[in-house]
C-alpha atoms as a PDB file:
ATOM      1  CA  UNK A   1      19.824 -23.713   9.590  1.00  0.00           C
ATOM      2  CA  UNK A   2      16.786 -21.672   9.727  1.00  0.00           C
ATOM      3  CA  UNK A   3      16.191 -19.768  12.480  1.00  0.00           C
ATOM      4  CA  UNK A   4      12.374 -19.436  13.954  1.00  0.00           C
ATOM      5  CA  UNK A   5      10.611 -16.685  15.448  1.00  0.00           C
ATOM      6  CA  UNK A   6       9.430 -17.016  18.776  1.00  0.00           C
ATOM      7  CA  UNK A   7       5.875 -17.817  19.788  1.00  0.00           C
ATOM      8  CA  UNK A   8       4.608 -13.929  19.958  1.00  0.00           C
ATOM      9  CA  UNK A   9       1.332 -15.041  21.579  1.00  0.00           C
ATOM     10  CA  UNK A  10       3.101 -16.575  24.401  1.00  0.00           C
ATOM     11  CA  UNK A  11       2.907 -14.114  27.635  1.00  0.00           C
ATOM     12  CA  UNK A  12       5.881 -14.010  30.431  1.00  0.00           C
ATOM     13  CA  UNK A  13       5.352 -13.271  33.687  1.00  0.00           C
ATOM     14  CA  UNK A  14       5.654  -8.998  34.131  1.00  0.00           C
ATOM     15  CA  UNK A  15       6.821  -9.035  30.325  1.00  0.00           C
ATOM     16  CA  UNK A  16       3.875  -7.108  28.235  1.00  0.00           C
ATOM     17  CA  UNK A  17       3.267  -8.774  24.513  1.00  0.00           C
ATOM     18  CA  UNK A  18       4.021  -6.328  22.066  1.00  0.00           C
ATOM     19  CA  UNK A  19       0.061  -6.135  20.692  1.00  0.00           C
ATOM     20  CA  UNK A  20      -1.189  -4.566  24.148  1.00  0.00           C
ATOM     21  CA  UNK A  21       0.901  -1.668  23.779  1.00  0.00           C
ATOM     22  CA  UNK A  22       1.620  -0.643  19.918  1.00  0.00           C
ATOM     23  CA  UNK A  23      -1.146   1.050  17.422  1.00  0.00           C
ATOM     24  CA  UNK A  24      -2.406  -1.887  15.949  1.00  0.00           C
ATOM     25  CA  UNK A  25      -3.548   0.358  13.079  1.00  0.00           C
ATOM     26  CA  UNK A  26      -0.756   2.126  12.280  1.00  0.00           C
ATOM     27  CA  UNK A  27       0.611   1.862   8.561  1.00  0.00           C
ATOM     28  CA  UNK A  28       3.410  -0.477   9.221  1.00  0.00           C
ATOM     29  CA  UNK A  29       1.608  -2.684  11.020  1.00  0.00           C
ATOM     30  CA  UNK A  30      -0.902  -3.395   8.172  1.00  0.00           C
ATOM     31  CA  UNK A  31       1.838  -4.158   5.874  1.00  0.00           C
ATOM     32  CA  UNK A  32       3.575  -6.689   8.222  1.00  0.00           C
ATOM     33  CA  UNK A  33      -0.063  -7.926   8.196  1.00  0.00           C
ATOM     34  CA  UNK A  34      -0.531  -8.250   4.530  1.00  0.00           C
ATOM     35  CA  UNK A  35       2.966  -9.374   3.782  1.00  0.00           C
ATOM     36  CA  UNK A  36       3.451 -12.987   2.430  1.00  0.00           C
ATOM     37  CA  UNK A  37       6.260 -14.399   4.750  1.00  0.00           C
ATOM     38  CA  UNK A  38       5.806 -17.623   3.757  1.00  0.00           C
ATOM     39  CA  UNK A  39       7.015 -16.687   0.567  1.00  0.00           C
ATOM     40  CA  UNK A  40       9.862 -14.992   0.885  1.00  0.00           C
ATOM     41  CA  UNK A  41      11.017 -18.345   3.608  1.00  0.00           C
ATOM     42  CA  UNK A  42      10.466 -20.978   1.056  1.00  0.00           C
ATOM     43  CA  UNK A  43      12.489 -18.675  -1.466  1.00  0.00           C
ATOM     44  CA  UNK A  44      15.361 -18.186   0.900  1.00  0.00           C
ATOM     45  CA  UNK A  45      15.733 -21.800   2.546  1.00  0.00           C
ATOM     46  CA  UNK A  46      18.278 -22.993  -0.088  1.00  0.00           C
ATOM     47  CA  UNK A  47      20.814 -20.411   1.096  1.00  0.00           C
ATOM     48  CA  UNK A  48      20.598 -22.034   4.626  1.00  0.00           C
ATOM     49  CA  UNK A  49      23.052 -24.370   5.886  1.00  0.00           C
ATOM     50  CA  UNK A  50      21.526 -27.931   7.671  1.00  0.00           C
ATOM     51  CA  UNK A  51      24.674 -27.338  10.327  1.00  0.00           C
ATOM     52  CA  UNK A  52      25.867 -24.630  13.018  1.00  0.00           C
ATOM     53  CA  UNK A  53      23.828 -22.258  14.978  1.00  0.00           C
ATOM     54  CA  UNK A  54      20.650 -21.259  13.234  1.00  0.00           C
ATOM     55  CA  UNK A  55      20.436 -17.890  11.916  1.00  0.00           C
ATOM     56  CA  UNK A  56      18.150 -14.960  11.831  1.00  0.00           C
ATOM     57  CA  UNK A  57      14.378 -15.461  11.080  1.00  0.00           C
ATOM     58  CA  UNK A  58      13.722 -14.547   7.605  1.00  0.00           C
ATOM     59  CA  UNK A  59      11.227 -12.477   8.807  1.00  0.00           C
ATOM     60  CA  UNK A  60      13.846 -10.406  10.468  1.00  0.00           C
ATOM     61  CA  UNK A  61      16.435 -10.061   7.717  1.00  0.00           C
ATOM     62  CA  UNK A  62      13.380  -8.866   5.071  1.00  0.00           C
ATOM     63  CA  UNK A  63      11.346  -6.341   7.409  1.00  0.00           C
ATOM     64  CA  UNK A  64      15.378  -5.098   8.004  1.00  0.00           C
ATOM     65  CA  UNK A  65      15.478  -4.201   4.629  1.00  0.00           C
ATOM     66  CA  UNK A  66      11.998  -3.071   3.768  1.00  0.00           C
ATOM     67  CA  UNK A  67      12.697  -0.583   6.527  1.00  0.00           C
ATOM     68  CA  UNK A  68      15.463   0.186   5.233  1.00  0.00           C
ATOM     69  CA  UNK A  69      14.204   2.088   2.275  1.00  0.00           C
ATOM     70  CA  UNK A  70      12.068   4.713   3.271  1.00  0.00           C
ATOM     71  CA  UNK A  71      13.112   5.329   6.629  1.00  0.00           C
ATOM     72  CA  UNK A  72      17.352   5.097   5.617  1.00  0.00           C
END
């Protein structure tokens, strides 16, 4: 089962959103920005299963590994 991301727009009560309090210029930010999730979701739904407990958002599993690269 696919797993979804939460609603990151959604504010809780003394809980800052992430956008009031990172550079929302900095270099990594622009490439989660111009990043095509969409694509890499629709290419990975085939290896999810329709039962058990959803798993991680693609989202989460891809930035993992883009990470991964340059910063080891």
């Amino acid at each position: 089962m696919l797993g979804k991301s939460h609603d990151q727009n959604q504010t809780i009560l003394f809980t800052p959103l992430l956008k009031q309090f990172i550079d929302m210029s900095h270099e990594l930010v622009l490439l989660a920005d111009s990043i095509d999730w969409k694509y890499f979701e629709n290419s990975f739904i085939d290896l999810y299963s329709n039962t058990g407990q959803p798993g991680m958002p693609v989202r989460i599993k891809v930035g993992c590994l883009l990470l991964k690269r340059p910063f080891d």
